[in-house]
N, C-alpha and C. Protein backbone atom coordinates (compact mmCIF):
# COMPACT_ATOMS: atom_id res chain seq x y z
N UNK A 1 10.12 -17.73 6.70
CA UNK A 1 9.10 -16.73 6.94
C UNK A 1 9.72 -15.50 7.57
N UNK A 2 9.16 -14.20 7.58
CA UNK A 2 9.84 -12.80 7.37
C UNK A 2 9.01 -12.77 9.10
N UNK A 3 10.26 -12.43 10.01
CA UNK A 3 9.73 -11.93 11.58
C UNK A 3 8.46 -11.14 11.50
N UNK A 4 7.46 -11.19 12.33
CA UNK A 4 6.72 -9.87 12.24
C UNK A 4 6.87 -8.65 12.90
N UNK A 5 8.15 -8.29 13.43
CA UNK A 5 8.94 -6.98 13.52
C UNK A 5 9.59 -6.51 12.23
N UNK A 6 9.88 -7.35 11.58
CA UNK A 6 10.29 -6.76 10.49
C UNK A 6 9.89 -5.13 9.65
N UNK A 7 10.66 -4.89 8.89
CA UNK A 7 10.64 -3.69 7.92
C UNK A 7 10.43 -4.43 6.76
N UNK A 8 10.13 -5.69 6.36
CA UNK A 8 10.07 -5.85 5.52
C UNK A 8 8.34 -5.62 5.17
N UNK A 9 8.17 -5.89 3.84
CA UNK A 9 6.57 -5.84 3.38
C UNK A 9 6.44 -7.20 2.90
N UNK A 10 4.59 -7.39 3.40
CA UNK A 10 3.97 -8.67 2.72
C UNK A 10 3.30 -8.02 1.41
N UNK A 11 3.22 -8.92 0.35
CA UNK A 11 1.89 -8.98 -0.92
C UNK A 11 0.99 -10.12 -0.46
N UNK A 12 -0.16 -9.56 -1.05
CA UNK A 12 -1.53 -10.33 -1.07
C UNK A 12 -1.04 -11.92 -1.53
N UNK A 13 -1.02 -12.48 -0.95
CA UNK A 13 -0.76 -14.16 -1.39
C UNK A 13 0.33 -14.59 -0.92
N UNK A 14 1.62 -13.79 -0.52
CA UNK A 14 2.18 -14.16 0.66
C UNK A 14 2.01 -14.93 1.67
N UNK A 15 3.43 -15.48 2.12
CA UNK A 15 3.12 -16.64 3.13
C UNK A 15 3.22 -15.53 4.32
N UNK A 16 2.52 -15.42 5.05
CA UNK A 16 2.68 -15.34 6.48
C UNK A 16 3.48 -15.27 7.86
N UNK A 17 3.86 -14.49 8.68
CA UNK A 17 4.50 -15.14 9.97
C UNK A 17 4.26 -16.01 10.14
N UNK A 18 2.90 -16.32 10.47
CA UNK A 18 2.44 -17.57 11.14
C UNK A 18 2.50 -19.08 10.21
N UNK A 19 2.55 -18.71 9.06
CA UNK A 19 2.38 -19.64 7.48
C UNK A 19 1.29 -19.80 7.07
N UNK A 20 0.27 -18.99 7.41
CA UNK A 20 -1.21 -18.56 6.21
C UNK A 20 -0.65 -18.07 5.47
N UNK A 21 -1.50 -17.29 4.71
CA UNK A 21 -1.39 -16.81 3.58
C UNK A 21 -1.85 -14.84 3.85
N UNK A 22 -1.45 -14.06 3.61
CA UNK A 22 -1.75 -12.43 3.47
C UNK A 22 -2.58 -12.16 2.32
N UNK A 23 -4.20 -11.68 2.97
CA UNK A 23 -5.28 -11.18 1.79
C UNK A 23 -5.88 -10.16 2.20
N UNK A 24 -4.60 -9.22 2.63
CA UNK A 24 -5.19 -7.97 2.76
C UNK A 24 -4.12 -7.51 3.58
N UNK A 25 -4.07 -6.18 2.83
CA UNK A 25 -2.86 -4.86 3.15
C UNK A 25 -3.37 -3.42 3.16
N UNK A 26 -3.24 -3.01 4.41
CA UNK A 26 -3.60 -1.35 4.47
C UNK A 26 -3.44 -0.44 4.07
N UNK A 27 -2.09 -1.02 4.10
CA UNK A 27 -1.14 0.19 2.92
C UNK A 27 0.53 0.66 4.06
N UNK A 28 -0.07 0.74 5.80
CA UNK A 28 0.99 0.92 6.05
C UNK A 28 0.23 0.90 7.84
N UNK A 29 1.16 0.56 8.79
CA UNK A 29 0.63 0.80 10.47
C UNK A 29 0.16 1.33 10.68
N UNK A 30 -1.09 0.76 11.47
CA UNK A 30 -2.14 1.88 12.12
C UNK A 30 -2.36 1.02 13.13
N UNK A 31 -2.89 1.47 14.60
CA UNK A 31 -3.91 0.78 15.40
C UNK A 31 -3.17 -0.51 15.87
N UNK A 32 -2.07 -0.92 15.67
CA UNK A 32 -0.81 -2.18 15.53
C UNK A 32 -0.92 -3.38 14.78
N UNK A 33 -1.72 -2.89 13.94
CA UNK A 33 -1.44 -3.82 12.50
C UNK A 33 -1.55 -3.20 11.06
N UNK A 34 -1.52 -4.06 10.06
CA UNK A 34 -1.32 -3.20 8.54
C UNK A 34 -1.69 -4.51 7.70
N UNK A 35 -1.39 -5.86 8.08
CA UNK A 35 -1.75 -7.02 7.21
C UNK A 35 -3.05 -7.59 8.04
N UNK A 36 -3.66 -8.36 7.33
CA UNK A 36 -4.47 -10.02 7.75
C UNK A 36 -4.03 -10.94 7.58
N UNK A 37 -3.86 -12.03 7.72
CA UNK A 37 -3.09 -13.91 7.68
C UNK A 37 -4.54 -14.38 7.60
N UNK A 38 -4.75 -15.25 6.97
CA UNK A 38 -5.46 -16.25 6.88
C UNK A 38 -4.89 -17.60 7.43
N UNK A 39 -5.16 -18.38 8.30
CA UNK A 39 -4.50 -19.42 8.83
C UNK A 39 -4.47 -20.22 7.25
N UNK A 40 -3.32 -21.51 7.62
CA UNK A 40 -3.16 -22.12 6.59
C UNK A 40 -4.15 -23.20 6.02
N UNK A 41 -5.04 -23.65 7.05
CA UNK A 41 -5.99 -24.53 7.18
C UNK A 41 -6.89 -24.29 7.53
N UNK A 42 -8.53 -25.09 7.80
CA UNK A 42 -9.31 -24.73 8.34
C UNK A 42 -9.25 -25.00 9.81
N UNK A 43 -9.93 -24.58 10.45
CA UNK A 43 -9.86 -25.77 11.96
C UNK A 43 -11.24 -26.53 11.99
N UNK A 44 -11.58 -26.49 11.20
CA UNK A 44 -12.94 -27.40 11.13
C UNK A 44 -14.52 -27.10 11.13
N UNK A 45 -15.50 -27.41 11.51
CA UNK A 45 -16.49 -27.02 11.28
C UNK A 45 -17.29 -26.98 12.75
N UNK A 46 -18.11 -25.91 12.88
CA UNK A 46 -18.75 -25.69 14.15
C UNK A 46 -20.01 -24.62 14.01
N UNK A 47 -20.76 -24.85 15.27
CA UNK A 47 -21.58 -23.96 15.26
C UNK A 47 -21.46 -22.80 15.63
N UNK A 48 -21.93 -21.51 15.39
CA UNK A 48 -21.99 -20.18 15.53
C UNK A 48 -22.02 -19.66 17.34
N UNK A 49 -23.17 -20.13 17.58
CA UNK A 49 -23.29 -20.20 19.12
C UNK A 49 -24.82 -19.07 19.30
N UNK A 50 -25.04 -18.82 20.41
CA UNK A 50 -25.65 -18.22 21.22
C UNK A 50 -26.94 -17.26 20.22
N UNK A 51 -27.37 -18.50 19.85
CA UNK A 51 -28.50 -18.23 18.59
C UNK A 51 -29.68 -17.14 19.19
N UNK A 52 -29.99 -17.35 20.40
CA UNK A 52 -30.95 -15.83 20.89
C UNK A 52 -30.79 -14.85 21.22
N UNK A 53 -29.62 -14.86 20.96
CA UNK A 53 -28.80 -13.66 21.87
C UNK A 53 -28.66 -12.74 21.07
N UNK A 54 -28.77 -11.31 20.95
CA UNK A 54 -28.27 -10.16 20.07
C UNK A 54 -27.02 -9.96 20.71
N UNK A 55 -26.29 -9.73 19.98
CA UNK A 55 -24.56 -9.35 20.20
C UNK A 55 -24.97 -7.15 20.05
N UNK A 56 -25.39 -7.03 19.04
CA UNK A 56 -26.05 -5.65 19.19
C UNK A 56 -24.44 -4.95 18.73
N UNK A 57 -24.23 -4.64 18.00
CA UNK A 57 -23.09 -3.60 17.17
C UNK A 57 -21.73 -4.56 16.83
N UNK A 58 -22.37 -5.76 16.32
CA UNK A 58 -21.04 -6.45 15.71
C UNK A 58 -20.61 -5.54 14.36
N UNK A 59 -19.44 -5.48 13.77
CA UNK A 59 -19.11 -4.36 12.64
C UNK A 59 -19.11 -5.80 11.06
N UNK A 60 -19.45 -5.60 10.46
CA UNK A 60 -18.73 -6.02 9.33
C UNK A 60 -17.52 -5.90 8.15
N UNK A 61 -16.96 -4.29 8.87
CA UNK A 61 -15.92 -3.92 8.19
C UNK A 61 -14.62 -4.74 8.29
N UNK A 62 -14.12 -4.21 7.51
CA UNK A 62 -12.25 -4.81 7.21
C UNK A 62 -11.38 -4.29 8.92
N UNK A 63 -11.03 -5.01 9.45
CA UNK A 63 -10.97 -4.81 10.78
C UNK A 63 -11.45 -4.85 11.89
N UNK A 64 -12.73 -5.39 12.21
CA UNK A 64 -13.69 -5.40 12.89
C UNK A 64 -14.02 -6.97 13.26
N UNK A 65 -13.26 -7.86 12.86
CA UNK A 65 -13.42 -9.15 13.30
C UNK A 65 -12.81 -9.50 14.91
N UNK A 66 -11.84 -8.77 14.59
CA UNK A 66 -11.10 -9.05 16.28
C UNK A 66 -11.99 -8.77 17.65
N UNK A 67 -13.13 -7.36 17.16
CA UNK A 67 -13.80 -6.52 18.49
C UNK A 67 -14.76 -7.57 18.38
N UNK A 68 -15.39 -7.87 16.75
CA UNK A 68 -16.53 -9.35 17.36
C UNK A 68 -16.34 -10.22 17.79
N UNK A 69 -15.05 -10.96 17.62
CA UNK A 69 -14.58 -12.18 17.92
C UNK A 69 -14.79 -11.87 19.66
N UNK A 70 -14.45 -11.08 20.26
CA UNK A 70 -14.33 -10.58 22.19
C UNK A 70 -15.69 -10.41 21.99
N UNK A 71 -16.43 -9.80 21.63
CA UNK A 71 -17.86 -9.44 21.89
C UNK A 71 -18.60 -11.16 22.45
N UNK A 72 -18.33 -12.05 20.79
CA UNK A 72 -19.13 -13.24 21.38
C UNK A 72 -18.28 -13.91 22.09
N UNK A 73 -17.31 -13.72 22.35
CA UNK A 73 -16.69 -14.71 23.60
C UNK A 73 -16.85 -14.19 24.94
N UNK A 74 -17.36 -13.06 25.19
CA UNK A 74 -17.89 -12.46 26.68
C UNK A 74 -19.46 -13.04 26.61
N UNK A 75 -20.21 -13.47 25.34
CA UNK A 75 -21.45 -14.18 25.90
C UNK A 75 -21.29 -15.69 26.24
N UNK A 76 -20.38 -16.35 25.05
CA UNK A 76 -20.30 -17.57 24.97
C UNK A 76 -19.74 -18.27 26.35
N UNK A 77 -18.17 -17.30 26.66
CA UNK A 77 -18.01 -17.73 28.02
C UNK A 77 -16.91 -19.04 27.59
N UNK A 78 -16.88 -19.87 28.04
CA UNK A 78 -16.08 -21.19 28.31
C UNK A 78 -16.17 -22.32 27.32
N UNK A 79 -17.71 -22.00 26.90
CA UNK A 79 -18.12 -23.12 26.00
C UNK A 79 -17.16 -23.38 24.84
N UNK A 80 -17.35 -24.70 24.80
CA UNK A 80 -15.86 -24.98 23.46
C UNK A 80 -16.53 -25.31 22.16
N UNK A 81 -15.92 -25.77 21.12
CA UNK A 81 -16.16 -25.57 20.25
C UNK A 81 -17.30 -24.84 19.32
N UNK A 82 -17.14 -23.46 19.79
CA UNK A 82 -17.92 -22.52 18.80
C UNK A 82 -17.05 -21.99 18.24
N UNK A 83 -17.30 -21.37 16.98
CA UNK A 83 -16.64 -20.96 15.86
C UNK A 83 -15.82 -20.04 16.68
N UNK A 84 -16.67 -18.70 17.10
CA UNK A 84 -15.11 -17.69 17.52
C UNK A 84 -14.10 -18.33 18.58
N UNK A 85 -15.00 -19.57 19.78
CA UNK A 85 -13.72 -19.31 20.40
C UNK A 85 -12.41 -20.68 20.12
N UNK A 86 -13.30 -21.56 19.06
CA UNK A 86 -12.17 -22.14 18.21
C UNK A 86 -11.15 -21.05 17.70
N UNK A 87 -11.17 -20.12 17.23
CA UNK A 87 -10.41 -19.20 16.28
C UNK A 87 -9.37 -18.51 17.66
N UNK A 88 -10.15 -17.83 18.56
CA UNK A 88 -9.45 -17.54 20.27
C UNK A 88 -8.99 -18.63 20.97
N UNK A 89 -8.68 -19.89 20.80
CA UNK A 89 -7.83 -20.61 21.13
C UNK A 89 -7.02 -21.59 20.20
N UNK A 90 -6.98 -20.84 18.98
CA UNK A 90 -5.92 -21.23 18.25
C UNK A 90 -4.72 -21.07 18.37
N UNK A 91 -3.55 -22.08 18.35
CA UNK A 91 -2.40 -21.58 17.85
C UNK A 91 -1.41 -22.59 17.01
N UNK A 92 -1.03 -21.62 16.13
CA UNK A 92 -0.34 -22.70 14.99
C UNK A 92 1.20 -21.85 14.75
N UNK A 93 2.11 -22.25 15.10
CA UNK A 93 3.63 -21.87 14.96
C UNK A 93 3.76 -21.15 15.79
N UNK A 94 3.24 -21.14 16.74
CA UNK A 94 3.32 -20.35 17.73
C UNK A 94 2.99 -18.73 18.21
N UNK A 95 1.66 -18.94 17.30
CA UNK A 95 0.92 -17.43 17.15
C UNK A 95 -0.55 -18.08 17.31
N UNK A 96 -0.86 -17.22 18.69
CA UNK A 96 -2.08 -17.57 19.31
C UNK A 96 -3.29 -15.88 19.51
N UNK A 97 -3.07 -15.68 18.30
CA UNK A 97 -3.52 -14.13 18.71
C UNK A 97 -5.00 -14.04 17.39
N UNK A 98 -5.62 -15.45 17.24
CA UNK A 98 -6.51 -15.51 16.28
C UNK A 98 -7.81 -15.10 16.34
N UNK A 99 -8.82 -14.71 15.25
CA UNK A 99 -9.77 -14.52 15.38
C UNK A 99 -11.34 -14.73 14.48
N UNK A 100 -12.39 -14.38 14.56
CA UNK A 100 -13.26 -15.21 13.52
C UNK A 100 -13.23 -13.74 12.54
N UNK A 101 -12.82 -14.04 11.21
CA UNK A 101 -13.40 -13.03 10.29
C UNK A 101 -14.59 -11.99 10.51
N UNK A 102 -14.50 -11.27 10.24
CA UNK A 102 -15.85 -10.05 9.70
C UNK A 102 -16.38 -10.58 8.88
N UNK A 103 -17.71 -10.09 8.15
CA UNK A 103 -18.48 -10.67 6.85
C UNK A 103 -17.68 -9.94 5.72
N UNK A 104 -16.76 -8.75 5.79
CA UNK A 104 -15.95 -8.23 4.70
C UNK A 104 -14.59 -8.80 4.53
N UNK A 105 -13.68 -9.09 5.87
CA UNK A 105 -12.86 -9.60 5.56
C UNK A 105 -13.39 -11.57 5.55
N UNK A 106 -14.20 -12.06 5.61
CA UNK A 106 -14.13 -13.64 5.13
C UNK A 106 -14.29 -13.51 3.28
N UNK A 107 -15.02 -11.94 3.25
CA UNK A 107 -15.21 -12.08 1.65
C UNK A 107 -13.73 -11.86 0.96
N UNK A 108 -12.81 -10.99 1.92
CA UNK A 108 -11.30 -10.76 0.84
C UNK A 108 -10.66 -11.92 0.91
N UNK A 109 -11.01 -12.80 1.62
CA UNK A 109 -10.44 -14.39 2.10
C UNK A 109 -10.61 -15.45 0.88
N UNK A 110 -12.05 -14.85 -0.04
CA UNK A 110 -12.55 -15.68 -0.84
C UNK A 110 -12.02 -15.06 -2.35
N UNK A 111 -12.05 -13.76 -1.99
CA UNK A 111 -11.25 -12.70 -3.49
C UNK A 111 -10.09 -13.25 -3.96
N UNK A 112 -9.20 -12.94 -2.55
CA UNK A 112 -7.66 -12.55 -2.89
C UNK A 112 -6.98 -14.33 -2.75
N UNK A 113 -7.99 -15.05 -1.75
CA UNK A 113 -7.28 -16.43 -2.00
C UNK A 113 -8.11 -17.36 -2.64
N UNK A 114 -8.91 -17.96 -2.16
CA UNK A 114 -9.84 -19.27 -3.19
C UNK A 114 -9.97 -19.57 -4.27
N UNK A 115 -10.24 -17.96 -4.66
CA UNK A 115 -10.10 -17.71 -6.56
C UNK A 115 -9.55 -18.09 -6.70
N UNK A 116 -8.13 -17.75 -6.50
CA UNK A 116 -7.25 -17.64 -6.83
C UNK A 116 -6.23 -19.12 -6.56
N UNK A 117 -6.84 -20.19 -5.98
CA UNK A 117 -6.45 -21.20 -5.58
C UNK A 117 -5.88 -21.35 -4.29
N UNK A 118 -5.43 -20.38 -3.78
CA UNK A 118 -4.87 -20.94 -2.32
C UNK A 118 -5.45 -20.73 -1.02
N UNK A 119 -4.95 -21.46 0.03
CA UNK A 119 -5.21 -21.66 1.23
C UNK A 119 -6.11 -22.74 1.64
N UNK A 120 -6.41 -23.87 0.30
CA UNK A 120 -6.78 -25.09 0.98
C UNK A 120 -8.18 -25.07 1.37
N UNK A 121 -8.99 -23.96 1.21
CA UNK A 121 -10.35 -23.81 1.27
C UNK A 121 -11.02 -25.15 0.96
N UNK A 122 -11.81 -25.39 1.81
CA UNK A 122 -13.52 -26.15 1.33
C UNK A 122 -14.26 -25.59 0.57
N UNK A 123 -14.47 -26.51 -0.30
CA UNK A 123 -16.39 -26.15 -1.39
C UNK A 123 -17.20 -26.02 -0.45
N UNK A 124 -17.13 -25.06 0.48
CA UNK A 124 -18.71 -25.55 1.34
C UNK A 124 -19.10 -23.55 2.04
N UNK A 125 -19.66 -23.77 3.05
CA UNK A 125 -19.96 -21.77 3.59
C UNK A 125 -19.24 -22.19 4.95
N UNK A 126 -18.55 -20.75 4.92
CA UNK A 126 -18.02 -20.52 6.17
C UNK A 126 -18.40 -19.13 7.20
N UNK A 127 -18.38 -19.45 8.46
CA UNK A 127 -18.79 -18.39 9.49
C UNK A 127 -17.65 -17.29 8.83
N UNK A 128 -18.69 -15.78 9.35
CA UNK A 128 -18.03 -14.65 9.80
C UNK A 128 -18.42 -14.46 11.20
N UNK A 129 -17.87 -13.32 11.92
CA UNK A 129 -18.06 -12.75 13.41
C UNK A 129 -19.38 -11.76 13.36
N UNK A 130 -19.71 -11.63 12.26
CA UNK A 130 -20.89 -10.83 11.99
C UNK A 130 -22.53 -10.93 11.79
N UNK A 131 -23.15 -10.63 13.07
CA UNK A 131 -24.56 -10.59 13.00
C UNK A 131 -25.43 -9.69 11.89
N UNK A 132 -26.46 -10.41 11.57
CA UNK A 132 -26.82 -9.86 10.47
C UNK A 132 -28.06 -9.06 10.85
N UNK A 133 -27.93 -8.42 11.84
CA UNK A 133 -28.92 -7.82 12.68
C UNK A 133 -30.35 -8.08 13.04
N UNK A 134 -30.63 -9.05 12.82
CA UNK A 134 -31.30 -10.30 13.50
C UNK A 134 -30.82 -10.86 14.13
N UNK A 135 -31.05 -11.34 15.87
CA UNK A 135 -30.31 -11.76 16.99
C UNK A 135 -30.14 -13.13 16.47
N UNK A 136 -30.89 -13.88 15.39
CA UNK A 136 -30.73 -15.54 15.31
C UNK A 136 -29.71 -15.52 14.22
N UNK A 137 -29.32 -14.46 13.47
CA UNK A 137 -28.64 -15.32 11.91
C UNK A 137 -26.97 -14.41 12.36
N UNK A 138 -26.16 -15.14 11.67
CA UNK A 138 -25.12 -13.89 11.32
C UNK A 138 -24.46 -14.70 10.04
N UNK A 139 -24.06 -13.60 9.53
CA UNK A 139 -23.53 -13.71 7.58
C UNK A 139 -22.47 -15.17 7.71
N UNK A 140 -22.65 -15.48 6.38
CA UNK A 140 -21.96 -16.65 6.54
C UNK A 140 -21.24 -15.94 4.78
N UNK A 141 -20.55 -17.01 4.33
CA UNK A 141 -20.11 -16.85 2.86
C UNK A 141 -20.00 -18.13 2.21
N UNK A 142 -20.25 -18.72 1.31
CA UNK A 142 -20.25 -19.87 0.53
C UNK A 142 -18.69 -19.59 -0.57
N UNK A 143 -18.12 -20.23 -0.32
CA UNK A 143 -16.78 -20.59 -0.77
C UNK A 143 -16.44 -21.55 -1.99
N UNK A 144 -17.78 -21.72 -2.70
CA UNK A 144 -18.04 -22.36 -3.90
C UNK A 144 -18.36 -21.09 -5.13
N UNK A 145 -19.30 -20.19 -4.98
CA UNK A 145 -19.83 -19.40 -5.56
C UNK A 145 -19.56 -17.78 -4.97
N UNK A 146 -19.10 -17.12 -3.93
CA UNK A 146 -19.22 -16.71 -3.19
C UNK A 146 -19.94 -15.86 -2.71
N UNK A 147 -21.06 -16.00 -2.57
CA UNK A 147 -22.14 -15.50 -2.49
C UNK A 147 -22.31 -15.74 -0.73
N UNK A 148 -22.53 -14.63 -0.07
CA UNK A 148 -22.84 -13.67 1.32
C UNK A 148 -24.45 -14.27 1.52
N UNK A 149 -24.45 -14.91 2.76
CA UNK A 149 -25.99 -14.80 3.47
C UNK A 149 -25.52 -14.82 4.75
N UNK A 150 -27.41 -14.76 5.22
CA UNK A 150 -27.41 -15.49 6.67
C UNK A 150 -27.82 -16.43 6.94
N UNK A 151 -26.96 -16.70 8.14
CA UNK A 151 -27.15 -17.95 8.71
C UNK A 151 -27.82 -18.27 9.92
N UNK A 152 -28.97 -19.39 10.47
CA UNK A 152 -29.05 -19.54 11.85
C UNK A 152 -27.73 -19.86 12.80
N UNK A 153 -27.65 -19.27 13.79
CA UNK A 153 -26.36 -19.08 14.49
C UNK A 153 -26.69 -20.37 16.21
N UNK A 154 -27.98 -21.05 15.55
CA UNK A 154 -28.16 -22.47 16.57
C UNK A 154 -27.24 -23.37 15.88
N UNK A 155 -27.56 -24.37 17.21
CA UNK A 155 -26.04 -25.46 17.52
C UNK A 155 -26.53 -26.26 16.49
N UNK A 156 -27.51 -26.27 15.50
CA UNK A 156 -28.48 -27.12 14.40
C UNK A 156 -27.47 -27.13 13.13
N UNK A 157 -26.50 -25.98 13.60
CA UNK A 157 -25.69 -25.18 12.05
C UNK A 157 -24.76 -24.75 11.94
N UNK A 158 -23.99 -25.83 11.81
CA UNK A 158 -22.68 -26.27 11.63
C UNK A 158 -21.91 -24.86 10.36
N UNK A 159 -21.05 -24.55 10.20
CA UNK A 159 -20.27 -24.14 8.89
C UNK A 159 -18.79 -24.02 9.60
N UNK A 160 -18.30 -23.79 7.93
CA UNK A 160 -16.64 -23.52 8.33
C UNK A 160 -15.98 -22.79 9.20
N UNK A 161 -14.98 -22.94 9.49
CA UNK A 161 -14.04 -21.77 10.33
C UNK A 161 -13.06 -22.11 10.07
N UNK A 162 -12.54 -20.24 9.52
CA UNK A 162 -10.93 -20.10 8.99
C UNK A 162 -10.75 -19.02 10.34
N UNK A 163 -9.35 -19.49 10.78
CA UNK A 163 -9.13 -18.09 11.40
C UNK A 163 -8.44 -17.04 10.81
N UNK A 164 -8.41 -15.66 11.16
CA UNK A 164 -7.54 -14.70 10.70
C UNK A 164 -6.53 -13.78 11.64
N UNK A 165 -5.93 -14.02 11.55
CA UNK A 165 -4.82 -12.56 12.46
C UNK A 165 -4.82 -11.18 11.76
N UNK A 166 -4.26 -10.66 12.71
CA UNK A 166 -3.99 -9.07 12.28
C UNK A 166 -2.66 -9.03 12.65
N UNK A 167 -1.38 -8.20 12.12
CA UNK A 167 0.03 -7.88 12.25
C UNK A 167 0.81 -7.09 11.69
């Protein structure tokens, strides 16, 4: 695997620093990153968390998973196994800098890899970091068809979690 100091460049389907997979490229450094990683696996399945709560300006854009991922972990707090802060206490090869997708980047997750066969995906829907501006649901994505909804974000409702980095 290529350092992530490197000068070198990733392509979309690339293995990773960490050994995910790369499904998505900026084009070049900005802000201190330019790729996404998709971890190589899932970490399993969990609930969303803090189903009454409005988070109130989660983003859904390409980049915007990292500021939601901190947003719901300043409500969630300590509690363990919820989706983002499974993803914030990940670490796999020794890169602990993870986070829960956006509703845009879980969809380039499903473009640039699932289609396409890799990264070990489940037939099933997986969390994004993104409220669907209703304080109870936030977007989920189905990884069979890939088709975007919402989801109740109570402990009733379980879905996937992939994490993603930025680098």
């Amino acid at each position: 695997m290529k350092p992530e100091n490197s000068t070198e460049q990733y392509r979309i389907e690339d293995r990773g620093p960490a050994g995910g997979f790369i499904f998505y490229d900026k084009g070049s450094y900005s802000e201190g990153w330019r790729y996404l990683e998709a971890a190589p696996n899932d970490i399993g399945s969990a609930d969303w968390g803090v189903s009454v709560t409005s988070l109130s300006g989660t983003g859904t854009a390409i980049g915007t998973g990292d500021e939601n991922t901190n947003k719901i972990l300043n409500i969630v707090g300590s509690e363990t196994g919820r989706a983002a802060a499974l993803c914030a206490t990940f670490n796999i090869n020794g890169y602990n800098n993870w986070f829960l997708p956006s509703k845009d980047e879980l969809n380039l997750m499903y473009e640039n890899l699932k289609k396409k066969g890799l990264g070990n995906f489940t037939d099933d829907w997986y969390w994004s970091s993104s409220e669907d501006g209703n304080h109870s649901h936030a977007w989920g994505q189905s990884f069979i068809d890939g088709c975007q909804g919402n989801y109740t974000k109570g402990e009733c409702y379980t879905g996937y979690v992939r994490a993603v980095r930025a680098f």
